[in-house]
N, C-alpha and C. Protein backbone atom coordinates (compact mmCIF):
# COMPACT_ATOMS: atom_id res chain seq x y z
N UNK A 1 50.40 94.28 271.39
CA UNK A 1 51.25 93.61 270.39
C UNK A 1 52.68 94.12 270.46
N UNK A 2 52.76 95.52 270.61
CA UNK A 2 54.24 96.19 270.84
C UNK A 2 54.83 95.53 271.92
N UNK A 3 53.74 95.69 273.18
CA UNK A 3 54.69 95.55 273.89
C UNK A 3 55.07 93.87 274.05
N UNK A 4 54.53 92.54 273.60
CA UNK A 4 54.54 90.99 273.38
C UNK A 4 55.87 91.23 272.37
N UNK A 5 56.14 91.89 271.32
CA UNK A 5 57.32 92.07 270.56
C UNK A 5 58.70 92.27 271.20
N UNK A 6 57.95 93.69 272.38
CA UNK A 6 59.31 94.14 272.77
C UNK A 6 59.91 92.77 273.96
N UNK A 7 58.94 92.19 274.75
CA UNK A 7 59.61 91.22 275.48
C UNK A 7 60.35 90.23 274.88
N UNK A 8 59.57 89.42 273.80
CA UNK A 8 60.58 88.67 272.53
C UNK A 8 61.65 88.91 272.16
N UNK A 9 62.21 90.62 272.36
CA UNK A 9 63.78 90.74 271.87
C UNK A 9 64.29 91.15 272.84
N UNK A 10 64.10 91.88 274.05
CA UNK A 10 64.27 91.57 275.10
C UNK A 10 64.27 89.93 275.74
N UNK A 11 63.70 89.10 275.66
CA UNK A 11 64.10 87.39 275.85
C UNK A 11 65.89 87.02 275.01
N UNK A 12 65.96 87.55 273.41
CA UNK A 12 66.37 86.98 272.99
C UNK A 12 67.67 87.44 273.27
N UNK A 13 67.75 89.07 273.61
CA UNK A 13 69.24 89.53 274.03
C UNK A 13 69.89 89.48 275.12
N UNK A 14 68.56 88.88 276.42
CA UNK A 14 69.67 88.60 277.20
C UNK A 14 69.90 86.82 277.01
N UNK A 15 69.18 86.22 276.15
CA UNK A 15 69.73 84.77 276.26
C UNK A 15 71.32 84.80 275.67
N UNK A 16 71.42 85.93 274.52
CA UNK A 16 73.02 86.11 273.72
C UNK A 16 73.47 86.91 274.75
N UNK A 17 73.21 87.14 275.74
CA UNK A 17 74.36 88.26 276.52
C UNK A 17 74.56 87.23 277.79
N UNK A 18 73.71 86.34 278.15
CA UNK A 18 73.94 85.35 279.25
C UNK A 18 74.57 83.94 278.49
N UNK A 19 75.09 84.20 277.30
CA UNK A 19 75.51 82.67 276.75
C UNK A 19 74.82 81.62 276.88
N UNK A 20 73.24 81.39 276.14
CA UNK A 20 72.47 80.41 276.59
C UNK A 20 72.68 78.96 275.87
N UNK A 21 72.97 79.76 274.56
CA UNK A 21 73.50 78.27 273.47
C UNK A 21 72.17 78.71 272.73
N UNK A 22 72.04 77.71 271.81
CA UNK A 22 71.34 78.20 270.92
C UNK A 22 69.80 77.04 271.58
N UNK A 23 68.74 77.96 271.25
CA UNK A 23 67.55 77.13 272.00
C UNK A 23 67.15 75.90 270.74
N UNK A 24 67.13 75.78 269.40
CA UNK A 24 67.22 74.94 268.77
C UNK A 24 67.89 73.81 268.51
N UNK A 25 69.05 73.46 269.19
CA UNK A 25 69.94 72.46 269.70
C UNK A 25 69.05 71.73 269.98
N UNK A 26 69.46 70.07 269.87
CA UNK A 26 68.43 68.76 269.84
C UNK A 26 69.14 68.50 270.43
N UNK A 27 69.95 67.48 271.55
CA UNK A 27 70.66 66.76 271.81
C UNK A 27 70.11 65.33 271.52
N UNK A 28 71.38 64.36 271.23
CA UNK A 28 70.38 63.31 271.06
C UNK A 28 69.62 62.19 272.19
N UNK A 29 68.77 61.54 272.12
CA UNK A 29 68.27 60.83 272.53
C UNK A 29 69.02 59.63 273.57
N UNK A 30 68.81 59.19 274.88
CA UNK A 30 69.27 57.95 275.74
C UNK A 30 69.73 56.96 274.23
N UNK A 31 68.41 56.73 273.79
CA UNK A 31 68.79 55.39 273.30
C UNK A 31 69.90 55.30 272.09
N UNK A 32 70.17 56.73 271.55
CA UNK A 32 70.75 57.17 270.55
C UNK A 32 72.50 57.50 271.32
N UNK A 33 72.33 57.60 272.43
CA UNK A 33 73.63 58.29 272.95
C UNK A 33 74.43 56.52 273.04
N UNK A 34 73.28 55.46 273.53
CA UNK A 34 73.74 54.74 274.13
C UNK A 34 74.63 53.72 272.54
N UNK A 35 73.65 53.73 271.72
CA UNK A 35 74.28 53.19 270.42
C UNK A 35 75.57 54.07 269.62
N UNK A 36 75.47 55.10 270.09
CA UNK A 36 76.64 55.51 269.28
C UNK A 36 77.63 55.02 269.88
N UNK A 37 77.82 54.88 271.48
CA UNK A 37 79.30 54.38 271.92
C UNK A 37 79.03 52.50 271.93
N UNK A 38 78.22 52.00 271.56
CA UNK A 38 77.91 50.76 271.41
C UNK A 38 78.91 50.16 270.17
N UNK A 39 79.83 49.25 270.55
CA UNK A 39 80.42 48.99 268.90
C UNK A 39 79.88 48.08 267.97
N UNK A 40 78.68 47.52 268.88
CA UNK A 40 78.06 46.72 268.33
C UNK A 40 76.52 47.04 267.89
N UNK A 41 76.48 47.80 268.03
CA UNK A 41 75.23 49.02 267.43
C UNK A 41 75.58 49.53 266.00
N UNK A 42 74.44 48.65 265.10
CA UNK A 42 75.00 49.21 263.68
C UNK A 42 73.51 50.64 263.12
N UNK A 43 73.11 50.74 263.92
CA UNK A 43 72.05 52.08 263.39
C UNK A 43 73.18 53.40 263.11
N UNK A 44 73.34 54.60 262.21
CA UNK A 44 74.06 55.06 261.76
C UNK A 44 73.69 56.27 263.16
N UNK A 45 74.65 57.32 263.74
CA UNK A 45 74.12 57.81 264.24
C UNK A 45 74.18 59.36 263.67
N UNK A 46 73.27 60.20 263.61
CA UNK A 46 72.74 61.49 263.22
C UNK A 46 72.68 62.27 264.12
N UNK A 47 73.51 63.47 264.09
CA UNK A 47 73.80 64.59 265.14
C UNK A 47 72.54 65.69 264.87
N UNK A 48 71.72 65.70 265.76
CA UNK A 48 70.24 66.03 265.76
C UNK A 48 70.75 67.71 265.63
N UNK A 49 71.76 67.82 266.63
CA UNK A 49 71.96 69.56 266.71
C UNK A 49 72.36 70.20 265.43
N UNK A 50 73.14 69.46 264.25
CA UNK A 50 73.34 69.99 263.18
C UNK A 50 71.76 69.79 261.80
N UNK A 51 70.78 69.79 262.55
CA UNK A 51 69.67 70.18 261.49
C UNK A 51 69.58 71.77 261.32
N UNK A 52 69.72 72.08 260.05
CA UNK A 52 69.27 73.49 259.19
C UNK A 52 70.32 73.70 259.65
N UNK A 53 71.72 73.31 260.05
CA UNK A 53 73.32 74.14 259.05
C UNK A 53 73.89 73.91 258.23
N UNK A 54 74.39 74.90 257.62
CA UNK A 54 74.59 74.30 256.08
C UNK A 54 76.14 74.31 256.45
N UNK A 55 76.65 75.00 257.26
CA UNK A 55 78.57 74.48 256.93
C UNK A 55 78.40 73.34 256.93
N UNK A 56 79.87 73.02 256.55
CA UNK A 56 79.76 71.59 256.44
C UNK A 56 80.35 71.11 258.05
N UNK A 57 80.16 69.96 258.51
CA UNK A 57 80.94 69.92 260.10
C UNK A 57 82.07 68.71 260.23
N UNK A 58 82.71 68.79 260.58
CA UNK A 58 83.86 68.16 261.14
C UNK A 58 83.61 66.38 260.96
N UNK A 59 84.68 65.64 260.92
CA UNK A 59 84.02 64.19 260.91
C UNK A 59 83.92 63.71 262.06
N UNK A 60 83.04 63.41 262.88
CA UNK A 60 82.96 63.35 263.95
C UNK A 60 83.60 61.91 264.45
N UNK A 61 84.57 61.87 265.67
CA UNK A 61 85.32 60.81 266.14
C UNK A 61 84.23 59.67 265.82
N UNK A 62 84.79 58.28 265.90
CA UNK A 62 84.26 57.32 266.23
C UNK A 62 83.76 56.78 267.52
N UNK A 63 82.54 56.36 267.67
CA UNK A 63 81.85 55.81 268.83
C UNK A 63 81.76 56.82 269.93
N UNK A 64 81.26 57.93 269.06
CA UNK A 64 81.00 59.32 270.30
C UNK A 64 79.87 59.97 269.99
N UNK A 65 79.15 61.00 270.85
CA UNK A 65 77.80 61.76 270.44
C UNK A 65 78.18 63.14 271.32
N UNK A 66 78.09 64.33 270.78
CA UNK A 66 77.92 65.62 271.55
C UNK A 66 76.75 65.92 272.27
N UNK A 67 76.94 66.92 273.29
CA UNK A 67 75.82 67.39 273.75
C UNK A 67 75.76 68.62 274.00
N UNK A 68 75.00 69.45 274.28
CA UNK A 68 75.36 70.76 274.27
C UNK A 68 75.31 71.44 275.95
N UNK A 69 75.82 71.77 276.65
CA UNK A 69 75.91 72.28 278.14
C UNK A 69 75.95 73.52 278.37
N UNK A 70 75.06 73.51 279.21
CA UNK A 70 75.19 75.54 279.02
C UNK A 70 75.95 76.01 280.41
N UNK A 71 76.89 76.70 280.63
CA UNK A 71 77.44 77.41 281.64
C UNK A 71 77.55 79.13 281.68
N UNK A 72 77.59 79.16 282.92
CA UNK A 72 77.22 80.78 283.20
C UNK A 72 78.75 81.33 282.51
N UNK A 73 78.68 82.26 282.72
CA UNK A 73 80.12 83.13 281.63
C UNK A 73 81.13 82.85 282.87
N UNK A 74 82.48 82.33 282.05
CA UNK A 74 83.85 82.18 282.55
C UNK A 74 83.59 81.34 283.82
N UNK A 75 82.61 80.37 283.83
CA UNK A 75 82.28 79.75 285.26
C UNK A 75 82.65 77.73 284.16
N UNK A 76 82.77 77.25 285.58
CA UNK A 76 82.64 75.69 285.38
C UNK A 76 81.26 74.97 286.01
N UNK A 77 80.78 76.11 286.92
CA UNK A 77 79.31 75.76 287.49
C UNK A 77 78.23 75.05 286.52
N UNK A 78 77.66 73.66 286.42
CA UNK A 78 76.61 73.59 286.31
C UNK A 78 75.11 74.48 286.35
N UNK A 79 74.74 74.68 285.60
CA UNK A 79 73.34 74.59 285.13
C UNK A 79 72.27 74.07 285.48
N UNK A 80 71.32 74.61 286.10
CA UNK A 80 70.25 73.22 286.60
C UNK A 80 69.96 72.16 285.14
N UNK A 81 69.89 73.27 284.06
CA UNK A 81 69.65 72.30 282.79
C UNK A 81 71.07 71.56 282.33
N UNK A 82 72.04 71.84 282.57
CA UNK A 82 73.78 71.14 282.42
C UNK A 82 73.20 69.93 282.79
N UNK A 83 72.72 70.16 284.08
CA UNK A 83 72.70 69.12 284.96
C UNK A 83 71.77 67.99 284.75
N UNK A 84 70.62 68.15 283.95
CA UNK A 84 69.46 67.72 283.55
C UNK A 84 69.37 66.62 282.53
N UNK A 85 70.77 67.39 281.72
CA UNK A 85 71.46 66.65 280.37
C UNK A 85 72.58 65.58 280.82
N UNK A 86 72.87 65.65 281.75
CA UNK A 86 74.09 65.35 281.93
C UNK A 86 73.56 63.97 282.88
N UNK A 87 72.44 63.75 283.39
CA UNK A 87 71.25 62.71 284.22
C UNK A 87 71.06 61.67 283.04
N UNK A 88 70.52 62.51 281.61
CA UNK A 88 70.83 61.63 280.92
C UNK A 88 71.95 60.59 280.29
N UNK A 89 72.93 61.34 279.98
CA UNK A 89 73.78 61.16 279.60
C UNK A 89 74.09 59.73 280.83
N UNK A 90 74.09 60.13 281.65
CA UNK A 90 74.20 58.93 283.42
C UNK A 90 73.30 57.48 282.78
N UNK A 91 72.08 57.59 282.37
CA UNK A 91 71.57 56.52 281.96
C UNK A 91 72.06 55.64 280.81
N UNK A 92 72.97 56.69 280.23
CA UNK A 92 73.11 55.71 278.84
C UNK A 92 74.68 55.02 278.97
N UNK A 93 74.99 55.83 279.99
CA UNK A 93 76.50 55.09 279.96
C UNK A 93 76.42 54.00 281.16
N UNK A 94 75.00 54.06 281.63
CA UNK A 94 74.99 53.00 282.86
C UNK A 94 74.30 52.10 282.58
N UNK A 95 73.71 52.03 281.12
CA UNK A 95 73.02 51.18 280.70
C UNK A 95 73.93 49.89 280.37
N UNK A 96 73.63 48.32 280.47
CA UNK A 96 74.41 47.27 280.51
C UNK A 96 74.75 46.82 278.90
N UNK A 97 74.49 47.90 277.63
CA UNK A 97 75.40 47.48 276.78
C UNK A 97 77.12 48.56 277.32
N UNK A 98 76.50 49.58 277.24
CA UNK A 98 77.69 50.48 277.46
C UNK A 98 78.34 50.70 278.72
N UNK A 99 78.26 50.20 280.42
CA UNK A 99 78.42 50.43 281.15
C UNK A 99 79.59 49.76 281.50
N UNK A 100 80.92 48.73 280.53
CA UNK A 100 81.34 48.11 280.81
C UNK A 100 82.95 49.10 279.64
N UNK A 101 82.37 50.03 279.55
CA UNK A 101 83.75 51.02 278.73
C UNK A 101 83.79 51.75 279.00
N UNK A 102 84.84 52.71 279.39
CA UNK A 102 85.68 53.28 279.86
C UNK A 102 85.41 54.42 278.64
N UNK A 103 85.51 56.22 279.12
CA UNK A 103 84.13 57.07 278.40
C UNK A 103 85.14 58.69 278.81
N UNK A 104 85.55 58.76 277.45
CA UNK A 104 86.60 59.92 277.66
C UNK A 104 85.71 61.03 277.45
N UNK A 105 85.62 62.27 278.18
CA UNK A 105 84.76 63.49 278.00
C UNK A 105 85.53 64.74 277.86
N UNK A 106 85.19 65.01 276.50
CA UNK A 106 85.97 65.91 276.22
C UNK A 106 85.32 67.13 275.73
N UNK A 107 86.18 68.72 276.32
CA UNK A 107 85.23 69.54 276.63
C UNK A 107 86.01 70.66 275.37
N UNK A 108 84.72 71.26 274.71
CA UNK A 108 85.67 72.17 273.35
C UNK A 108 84.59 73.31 273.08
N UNK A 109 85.61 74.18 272.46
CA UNK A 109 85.16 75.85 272.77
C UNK A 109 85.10 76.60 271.13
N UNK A 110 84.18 77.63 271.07
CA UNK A 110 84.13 78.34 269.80
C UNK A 110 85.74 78.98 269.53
N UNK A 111 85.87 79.36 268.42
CA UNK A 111 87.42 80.20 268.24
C UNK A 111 87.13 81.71 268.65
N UNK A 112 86.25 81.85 269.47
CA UNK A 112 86.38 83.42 269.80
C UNK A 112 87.46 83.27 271.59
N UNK A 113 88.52 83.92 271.63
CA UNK A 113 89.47 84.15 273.05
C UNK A 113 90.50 83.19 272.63
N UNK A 114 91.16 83.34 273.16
CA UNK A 114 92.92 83.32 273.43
C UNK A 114 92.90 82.02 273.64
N UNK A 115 93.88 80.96 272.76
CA UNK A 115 93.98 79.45 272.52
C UNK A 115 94.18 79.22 274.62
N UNK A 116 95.10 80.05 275.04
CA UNK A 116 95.37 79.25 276.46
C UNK A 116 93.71 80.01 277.20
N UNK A 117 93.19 80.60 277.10
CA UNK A 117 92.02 80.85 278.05
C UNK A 117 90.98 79.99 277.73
N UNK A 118 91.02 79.75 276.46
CA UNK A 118 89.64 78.30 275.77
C UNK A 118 90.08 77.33 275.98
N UNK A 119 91.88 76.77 276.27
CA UNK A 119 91.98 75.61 276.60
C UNK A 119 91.80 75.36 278.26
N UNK A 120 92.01 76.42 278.94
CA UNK A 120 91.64 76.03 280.45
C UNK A 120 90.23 75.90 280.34
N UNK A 121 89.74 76.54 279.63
CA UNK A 121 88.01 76.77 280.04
C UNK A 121 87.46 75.47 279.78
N UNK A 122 88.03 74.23 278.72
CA UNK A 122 87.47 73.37 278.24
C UNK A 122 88.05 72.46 279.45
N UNK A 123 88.73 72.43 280.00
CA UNK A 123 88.88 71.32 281.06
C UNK A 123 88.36 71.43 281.95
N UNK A 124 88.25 72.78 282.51
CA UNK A 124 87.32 73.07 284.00
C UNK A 124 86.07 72.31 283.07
N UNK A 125 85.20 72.83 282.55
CA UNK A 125 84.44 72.41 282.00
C UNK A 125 84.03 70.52 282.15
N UNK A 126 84.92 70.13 281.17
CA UNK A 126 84.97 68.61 281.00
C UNK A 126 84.98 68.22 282.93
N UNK A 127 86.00 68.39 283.02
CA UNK A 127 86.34 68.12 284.43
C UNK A 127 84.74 68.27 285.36
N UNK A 128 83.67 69.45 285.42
CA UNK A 128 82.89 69.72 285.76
C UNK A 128 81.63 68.22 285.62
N UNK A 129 81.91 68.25 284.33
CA UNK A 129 80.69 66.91 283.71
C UNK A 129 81.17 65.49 284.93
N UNK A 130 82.44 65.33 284.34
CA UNK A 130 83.12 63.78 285.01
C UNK A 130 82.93 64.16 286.28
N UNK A 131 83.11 64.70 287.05
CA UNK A 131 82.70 65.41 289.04
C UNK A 131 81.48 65.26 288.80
N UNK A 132 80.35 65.38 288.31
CA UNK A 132 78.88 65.32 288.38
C UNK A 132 78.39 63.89 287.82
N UNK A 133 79.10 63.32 287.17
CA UNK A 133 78.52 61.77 286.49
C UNK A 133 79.10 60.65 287.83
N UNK A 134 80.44 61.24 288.55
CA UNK A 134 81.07 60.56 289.56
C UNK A 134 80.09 60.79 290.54
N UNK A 135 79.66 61.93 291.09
CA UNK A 135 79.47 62.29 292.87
C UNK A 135 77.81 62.05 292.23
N UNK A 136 76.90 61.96 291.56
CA UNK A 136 75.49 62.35 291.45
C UNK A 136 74.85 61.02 291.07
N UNK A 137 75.97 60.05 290.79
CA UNK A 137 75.75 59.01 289.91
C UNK A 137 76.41 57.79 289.85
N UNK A 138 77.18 57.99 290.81
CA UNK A 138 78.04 56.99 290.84
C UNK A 138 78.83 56.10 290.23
N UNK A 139 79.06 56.90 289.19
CA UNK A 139 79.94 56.06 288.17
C UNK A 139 81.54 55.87 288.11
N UNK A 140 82.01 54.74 287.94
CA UNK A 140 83.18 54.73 288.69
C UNK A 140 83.83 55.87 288.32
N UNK A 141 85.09 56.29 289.21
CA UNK A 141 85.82 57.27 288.33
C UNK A 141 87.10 56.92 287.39
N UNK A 142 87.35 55.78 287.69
CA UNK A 142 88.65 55.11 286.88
C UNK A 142 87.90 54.27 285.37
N UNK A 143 86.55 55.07 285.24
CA UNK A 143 85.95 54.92 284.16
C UNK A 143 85.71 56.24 283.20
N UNK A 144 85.91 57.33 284.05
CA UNK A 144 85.94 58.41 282.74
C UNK A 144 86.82 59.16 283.00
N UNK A 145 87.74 59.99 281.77
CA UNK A 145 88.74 61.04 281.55
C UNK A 145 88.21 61.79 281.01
N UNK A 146 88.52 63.27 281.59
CA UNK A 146 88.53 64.25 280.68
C UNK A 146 89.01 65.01 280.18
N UNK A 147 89.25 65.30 279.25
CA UNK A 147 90.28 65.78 278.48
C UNK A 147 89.25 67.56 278.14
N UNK A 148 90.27 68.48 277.63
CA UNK A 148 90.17 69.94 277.22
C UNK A 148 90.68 69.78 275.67
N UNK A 149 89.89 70.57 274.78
CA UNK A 149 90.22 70.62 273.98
C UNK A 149 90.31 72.18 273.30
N UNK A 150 89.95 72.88 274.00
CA UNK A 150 89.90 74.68 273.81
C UNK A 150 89.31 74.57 272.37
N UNK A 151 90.06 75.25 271.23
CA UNK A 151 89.37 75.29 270.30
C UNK A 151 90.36 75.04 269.23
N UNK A 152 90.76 73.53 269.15
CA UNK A 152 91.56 73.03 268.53
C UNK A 152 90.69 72.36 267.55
N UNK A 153 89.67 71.63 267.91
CA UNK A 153 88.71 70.93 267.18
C UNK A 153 87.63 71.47 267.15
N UNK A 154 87.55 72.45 266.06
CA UNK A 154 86.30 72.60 265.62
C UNK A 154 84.51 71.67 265.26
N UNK A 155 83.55 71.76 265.72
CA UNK A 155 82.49 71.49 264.98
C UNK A 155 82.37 71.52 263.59
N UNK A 156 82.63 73.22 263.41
CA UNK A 156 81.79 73.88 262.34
C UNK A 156 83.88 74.86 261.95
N UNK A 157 84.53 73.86 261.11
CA UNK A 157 85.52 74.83 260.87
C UNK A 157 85.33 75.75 259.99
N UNK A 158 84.61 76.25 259.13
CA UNK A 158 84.30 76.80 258.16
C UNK A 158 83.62 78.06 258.73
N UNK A 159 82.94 77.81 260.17
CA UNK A 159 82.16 78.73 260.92
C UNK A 159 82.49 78.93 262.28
N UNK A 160 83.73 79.62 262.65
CA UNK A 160 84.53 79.18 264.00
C UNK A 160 83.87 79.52 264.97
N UNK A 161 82.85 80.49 264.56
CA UNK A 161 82.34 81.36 265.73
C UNK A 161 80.89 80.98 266.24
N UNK A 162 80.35 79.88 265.19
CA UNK A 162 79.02 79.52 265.39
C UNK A 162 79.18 78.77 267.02
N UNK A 163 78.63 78.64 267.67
CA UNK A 163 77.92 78.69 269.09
C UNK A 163 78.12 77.01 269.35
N UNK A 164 77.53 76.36 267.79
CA UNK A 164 77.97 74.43 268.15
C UNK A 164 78.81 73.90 268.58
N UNK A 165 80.07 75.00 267.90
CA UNK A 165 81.39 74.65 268.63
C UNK A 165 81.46 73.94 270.15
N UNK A 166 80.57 75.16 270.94
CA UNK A 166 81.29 74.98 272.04
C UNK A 166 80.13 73.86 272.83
N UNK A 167 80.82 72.70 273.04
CA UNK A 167 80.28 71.51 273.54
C UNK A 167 80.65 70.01 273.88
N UNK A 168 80.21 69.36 275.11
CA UNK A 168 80.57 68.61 275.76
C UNK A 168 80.61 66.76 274.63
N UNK A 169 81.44 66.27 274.35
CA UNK A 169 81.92 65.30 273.45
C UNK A 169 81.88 63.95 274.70
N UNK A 170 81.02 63.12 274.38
CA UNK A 170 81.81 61.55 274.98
C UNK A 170 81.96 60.19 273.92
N UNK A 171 82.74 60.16 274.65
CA UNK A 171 83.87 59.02 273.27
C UNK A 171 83.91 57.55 273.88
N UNK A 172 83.43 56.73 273.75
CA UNK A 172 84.08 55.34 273.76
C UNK A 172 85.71 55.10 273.87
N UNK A 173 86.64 55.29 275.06
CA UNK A 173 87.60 54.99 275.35
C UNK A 173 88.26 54.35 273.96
N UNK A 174 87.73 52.74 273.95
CA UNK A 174 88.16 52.26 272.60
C UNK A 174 88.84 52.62 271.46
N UNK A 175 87.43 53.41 271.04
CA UNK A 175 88.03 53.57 269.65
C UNK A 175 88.82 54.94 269.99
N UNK A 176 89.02 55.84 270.60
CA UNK A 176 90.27 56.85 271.02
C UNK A 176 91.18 56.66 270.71
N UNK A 177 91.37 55.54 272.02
CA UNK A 177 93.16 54.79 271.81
C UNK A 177 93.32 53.89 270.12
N UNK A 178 92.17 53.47 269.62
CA UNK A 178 92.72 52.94 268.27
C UNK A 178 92.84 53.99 267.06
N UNK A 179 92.28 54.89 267.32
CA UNK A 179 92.44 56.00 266.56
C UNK A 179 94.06 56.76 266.68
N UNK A 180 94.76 57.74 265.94
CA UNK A 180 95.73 58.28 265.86
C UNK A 180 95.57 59.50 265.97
N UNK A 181 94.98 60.33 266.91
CA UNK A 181 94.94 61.72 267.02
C UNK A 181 95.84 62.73 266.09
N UNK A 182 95.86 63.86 265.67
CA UNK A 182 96.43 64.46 265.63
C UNK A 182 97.24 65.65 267.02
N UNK A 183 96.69 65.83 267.56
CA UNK A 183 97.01 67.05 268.81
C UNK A 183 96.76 66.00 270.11
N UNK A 184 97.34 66.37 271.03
CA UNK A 184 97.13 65.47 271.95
C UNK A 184 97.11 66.19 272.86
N UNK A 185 95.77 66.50 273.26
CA UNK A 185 95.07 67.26 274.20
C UNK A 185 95.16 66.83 275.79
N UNK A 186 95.16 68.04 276.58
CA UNK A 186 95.53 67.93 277.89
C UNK A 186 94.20 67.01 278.60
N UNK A 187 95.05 66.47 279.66
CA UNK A 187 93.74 65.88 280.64
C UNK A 187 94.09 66.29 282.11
N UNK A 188 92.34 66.86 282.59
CA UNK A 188 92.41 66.96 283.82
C UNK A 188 92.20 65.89 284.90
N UNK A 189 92.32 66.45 286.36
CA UNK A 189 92.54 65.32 287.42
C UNK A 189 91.12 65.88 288.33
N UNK A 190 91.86 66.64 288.05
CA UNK A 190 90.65 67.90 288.98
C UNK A 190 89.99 69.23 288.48
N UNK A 191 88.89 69.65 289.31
CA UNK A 191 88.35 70.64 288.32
C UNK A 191 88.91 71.67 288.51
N UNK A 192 90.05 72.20 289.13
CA UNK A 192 91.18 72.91 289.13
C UNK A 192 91.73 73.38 287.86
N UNK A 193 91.61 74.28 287.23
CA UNK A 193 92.57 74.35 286.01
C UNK A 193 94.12 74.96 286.61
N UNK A 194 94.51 74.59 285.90
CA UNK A 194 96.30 74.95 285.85
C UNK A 194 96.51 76.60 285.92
N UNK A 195 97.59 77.06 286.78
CA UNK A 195 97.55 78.07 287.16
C UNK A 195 98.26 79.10 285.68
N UNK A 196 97.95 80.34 285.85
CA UNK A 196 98.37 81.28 284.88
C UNK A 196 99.82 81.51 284.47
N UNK A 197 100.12 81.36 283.41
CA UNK A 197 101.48 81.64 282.89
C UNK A 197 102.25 82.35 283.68
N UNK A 198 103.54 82.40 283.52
CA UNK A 198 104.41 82.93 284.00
C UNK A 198 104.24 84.69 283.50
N UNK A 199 103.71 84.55 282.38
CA UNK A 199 103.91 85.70 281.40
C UNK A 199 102.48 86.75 281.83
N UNK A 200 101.30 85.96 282.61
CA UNK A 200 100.23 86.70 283.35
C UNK A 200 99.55 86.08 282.91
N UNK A 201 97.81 86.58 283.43
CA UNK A 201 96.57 85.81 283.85
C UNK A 201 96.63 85.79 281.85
N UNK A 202 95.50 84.62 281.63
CA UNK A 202 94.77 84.51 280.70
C UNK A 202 94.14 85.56 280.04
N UNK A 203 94.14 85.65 278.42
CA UNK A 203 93.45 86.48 278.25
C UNK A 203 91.92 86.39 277.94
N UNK A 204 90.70 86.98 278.61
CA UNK A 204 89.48 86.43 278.65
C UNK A 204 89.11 87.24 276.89
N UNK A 205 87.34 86.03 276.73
CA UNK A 205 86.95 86.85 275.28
C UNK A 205 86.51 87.92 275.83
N UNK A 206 86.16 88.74 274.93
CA UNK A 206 85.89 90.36 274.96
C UNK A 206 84.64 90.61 275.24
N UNK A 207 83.57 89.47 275.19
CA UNK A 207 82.33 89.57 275.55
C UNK A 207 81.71 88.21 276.33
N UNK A 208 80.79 88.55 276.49
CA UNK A 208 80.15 87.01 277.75
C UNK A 208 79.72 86.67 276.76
N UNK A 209 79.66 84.95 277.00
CA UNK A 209 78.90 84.22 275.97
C UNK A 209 79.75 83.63 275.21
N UNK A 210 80.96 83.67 274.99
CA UNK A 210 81.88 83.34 273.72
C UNK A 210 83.09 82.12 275.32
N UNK A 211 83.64 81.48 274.63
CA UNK A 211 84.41 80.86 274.50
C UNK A 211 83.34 79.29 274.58
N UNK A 212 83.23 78.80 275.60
CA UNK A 212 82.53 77.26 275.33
C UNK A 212 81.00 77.52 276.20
């Protein structure tokens, strides 16, 4: 019994020391991903990953659904499971209600590290998804942007540091441009992020696991 205990917290510290995300995360469903960017889809849609939190969360854009992506620390590398999610995600935007809009992916980080090291991290990132929905899947590429959002837009503002934060957003082109942003977040071309300030490298978070 000791020792079935000790592997259990041993499991659980290196999943927080390898940045796994939280294993209770739902993402939602094909048919659920595919109606939220549907404008003609009137079912309400319900963000499965925010069951049992009590902050309150952010209003979430119009005609978009999160997902949650797990990456190795300070990497843009896929995940075999990134990758798994991200297959889905391929079906619902290739499905023939939604396959005919144009699908901004936008990539956003907890408030733990330095606004310019979470905002590169969120574009390599984003950038990472759109390179894998393009080359794995064939989806045009003059059909998705991705944009970085570091940790300008919170999930959970009330809880900067909670883990939901950091996660992969796709938006219905549409309603984007009819919407009025406040911040007008960078977009990448390539999964290249932009080179280091003049002033020196980025400053990284202080521990693995933290930024997106």
């Amino acid at each position: 019994m000791r020792n079935a205990s000790f592997c259990l917290i041993g499991s659980v510290a290196l999943g927080l020391f390898f940045g796994l995300g939280p294993a209770a995360a739902e993402d939602p469903t094909t048919e659920e991903m595919v109606c939220a960017l549907n404008p003609d889809c009137q079912t309400p849609f319900v963000d499965r990953r925010l069951r049992g939190v009590t902050s309150k969360p952010a209003v979430r854009p119009a005609l978009s659904f999160d997902i949650t992506l797990n990456f190795p620390f300070d990497s843009a590398e896929l995940t075999s499971e990134a990758s798994a999610r991200l297959d889905k995600v391929a079906t619902a935007l290739t499905d023939p209600s939604t396959k005919k809009y144009d699908i901004i992916i936008s990539g956003h980080t907890d408030a733990v590290g330095s606004v310019e090291y979470n905002q590169q991290l969120s574009e390599r990132r984003a950038e990472a998804a759109r390179n894998y929905l393009i080359n794995r899947h064939g989806i045009e590429s003059s059909r998705l942007i991705a944009k970085g959002y570091g940790k300008s837009e919170l999930l959970l503002p009330s809880d900067p540091k909670n883990e939901l934060n950091r996660r992969v957003q796709f938006q219905n082109a549409g309603a984007a441009l009819a919407s009025s942003p406040s911040t007008a977040p960078k977009t990448t071309t390539t999964s290249t992020s932009s080179s280091n300030s003049k002033t020196g490298a980025s400053v990284r978070p202080l521990a693995e696991g933290t930024g997106l």
